[in-house]
Structure formats: C-alpha cells, structure tokens
Protein backbone atom coordinates (compact mmCIF):
# COMPACT_ATOMS: atom_id res chain seq x y z
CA UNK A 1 67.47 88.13 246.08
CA UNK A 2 69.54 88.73 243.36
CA UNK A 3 67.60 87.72 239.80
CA UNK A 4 69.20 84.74 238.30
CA UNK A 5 70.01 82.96 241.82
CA UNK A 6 66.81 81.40 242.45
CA UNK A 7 66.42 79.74 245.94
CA UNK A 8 64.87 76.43 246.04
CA UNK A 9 63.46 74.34 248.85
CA UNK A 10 63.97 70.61 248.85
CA UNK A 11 60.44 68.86 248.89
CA UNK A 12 60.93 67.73 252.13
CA UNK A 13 61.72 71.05 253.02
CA UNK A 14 58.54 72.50 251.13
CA UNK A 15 56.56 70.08 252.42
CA UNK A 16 57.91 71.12 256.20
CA UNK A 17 57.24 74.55 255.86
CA UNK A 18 53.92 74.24 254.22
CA UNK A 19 52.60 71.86 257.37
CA UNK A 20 54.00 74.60 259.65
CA UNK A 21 52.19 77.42 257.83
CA UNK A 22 49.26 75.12 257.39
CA UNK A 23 48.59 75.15 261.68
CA UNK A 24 49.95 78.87 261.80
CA UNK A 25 47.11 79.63 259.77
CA UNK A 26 44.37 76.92 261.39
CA UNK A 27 45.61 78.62 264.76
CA UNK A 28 44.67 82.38 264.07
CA UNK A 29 41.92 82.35 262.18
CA UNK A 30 40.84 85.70 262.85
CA UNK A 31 43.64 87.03 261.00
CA UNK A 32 42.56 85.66 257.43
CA UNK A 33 38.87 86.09 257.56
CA UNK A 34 37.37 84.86 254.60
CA UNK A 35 40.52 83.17 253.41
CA UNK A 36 40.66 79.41 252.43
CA UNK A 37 43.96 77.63 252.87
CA UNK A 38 43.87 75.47 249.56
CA UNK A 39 43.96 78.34 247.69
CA UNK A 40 46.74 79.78 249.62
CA UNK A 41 48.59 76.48 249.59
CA UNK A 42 47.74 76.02 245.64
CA UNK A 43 49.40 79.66 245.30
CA UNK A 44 52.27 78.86 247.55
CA UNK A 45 52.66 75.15 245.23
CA UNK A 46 53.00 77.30 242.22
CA UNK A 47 55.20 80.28 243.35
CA UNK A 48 58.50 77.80 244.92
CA UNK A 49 60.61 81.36 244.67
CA UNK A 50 57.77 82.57 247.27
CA UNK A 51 58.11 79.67 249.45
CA UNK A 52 61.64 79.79 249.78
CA UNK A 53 61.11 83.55 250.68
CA UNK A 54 58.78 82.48 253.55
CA UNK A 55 61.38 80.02 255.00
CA UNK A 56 63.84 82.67 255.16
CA UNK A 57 61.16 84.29 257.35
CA UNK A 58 60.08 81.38 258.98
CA UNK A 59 64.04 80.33 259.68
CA UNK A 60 64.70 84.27 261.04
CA UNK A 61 61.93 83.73 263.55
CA UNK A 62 59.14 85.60 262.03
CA UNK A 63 56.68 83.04 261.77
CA UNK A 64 54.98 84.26 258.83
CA UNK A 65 51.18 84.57 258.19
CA UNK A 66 48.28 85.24 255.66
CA UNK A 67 46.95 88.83 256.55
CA UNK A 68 44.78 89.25 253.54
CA UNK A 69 44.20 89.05 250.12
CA UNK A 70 44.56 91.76 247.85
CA UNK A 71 41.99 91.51 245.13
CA UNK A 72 43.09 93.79 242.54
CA UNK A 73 46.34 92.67 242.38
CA UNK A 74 45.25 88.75 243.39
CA UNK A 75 47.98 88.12 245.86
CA UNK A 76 48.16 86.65 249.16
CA UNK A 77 49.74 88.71 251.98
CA UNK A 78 51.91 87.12 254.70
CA UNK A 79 53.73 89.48 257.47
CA UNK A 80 56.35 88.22 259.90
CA UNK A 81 54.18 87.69 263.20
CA UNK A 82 56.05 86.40 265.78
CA UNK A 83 54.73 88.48 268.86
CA UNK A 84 58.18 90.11 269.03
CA UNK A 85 60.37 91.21 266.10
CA UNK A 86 62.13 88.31 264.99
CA UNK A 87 65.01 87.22 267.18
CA UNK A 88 67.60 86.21 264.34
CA UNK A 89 66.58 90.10 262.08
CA UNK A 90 67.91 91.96 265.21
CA UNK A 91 70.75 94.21 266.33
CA UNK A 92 70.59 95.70 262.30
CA UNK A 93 70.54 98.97 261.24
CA UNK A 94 68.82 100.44 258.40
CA UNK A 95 69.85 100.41 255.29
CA UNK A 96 73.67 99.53 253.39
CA UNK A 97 74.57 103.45 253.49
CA UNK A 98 73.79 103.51 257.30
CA UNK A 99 75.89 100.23 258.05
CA UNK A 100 79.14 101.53 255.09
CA UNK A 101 78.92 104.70 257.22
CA UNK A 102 79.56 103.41 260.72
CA UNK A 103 83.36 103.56 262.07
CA UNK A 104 83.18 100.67 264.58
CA UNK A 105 81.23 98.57 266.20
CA UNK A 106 79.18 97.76 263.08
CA UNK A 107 76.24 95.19 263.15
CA UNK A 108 76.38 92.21 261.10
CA UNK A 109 74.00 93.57 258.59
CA UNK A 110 71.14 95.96 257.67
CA UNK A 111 67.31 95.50 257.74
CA UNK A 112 66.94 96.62 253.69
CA UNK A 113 69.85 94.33 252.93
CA UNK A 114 68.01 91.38 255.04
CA UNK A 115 64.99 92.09 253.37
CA UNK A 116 66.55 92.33 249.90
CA UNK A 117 68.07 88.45 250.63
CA UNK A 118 65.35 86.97 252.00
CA UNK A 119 63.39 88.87 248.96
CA UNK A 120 60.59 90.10 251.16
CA UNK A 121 59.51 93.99 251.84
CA UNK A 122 59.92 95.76 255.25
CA UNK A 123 56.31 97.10 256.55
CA UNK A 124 55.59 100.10 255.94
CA UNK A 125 54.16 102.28 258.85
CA UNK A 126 50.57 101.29 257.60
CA UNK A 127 51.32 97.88 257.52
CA UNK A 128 52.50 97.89 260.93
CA UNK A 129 49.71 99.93 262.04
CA UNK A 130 47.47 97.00 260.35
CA UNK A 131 49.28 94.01 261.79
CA UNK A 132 48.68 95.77 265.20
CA UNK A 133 44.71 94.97 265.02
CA UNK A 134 45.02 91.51 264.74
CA UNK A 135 47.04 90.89 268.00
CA UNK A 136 49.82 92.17 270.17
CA UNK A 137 53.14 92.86 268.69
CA UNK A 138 56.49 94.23 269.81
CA UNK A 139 55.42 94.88 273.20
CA UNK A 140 59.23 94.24 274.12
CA UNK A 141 61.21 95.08 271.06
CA UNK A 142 60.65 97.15 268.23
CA UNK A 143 60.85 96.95 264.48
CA UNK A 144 62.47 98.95 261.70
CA UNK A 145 59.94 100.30 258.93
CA UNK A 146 60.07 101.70 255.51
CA UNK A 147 61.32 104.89 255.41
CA UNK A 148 59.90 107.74 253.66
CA UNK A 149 62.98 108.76 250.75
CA UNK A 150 62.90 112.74 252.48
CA UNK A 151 63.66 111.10 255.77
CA UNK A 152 66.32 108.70 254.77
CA UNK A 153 67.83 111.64 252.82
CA UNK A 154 68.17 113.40 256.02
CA UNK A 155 69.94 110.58 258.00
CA UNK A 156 67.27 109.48 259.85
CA UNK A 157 64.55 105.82 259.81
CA UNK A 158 61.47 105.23 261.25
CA UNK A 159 60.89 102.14 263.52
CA UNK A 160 57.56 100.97 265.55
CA UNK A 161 56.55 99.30 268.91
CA UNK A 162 53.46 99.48 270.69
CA UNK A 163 53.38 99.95 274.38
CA UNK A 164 50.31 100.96 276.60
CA UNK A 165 48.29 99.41 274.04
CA UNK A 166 48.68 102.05 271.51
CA UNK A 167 51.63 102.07 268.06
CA UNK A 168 54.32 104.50 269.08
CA UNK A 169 56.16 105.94 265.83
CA UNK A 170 59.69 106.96 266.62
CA UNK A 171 62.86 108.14 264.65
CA UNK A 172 66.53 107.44 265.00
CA UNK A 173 69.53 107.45 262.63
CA UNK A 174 69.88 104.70 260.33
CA UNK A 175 72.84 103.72 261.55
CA UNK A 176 71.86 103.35 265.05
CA UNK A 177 71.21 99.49 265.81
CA UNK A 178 69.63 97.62 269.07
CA UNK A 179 69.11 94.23 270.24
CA UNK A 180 65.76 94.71 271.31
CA UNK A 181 65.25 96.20 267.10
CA UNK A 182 64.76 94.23 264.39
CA UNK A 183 62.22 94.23 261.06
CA UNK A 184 59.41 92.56 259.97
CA UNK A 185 58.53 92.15 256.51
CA UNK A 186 55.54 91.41 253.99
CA UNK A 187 55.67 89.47 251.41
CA UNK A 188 52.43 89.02 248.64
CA UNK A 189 51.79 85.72 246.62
C-alpha cells in the first residue's frame, strides 16, 4: 500500500468485517489462548488502515485470525487461515522480477506485489511452521513464503504445504506459478 493512499472501510463495512472476525475468533479459541477480543477489537477500532488490510484478506479468501500477541512490540497477530491457501491469492508467482521476467503465459500478478497492496507480510517459513500447530493447513494447495535474499538472488522461492501430517519445505523458481499455489500473509496490530 502505497503511503499517502490510505484505504478506508465504510462503517458499515467496518462494522461487517469486525462481526465476521468477532465469530472467527469465538470459533477457534484455541488459537488465541489468553487473548481477549475487546482488546483486539479496541486495537482494530483505532488502527482503520489495519482493518482495511484485513478485508483485503478477508475479501481474497484468507479468513484472517488472531495467532498471538507479541508483547514486546504490543501488537496483535492475524495470519490468513483459511484451511487452504486463499482461493482469490492463487496462480501468482513470486515476486515483480519473477513475473517482468516471464515471456508468456504470465499470471495476473505476484505474491510480494499482492502482499505489498493488501499491505500485509507473506509468512515466513517459521510462521508457517507456527500456523501449522494450531490446525490443518494446505493439505491440498500450497503457499508461497518469504524468501531468504541469497535464494531469491539465485532465481529460486520457497513455498510450503503439509502432507502426511508433517510441513514439507520445497523450492521452485520465482517465476513458476500454480493454481493449487497461493500465499498467506501476517499482518500485526
């Protein structure tokens, strides 16, 4: 999101997205232990850039959640959770330099790009390996995640799924794209 083009919701809209993050969170519990949601949703009130950040998530079919709380830095964390990688963030490749450097058949778009709109992060490995113990994730599709500089330098991204109940890390060139592959992101609040 580009600084100086702040997204807003309509209250109506706000007020939408907070009811349906509201049950997300009553729902799954065990994924915010310790975690009220009036502070969240007094966070969320205050931060309207934030909230229009998780309806780009929520709108891409992420169906974002509270995953913790980071004390040091007092934020919130939400990561897309939709039990597969969210259907409207797929069929991208990685980055801008891996889409500009395709001949044909180009996707639409790129997961950093996506990410960079919707201004959320892409997981990192960790992350994914931490959403992963809270439920079952990408047992169908598979999800982009930030790449380490050394790798990207090289040509090649990292992307995630878990099959036979264990996280599988795998590699492929950024420019590669599937429609079972998508991202998920974090975002902190």
């Amino acid at each position: 999101m580009s600084k100086g083009n702040k997204k807003k919701l309509s209250l109506e809209q706000r007020e939408e997205l907070l009811s349906v993050l509201k049950k997300r969170f009553e729902k799954n519990m065990s994924r915010h232990k310790g975690i009220d949601w009036a502070d969240v949703d007094a966070r969320l009130e205050a931060n309207t850039e934030k909230l229009w950040s998780l309806s780009e998530m929520e709108r891409t079919g992420g169906e974002p959640d509270v995953v913790g709380y980071d004390k040091k830095a007092d934020e919130y964390i939400f990561y897309d959770c939709s039990a597969e990688s969210p259907k409207d963030r797929r069929s991208v490749c990685y980055d801008r330099e891996a889409l500009d450097s395709r001949k044909e058949n180009k996707p639409k778009d790129s997961a950093i790009d996506l990410a960079d709109a919707f201004g959320i992060e892409l997981l990192t490995e960790e992350e994914y390996r931490a959403l992963q113990k809270l439920g079952k994730f990408d047992t169908k599709t598979s999800s982009w995640v930030k790449t380490p500089a050394a790798i990207r330098k090289l040509g090649g991204a990292l992307f995630c799924d878990c099959r036979y109940d264990h996280v599988f890390l795998y590699h492929n060139g950024a420019e590669s794209y599937y429609a079972a592959r998508g991202f998920r992101g974090s975002l902190r609040v």
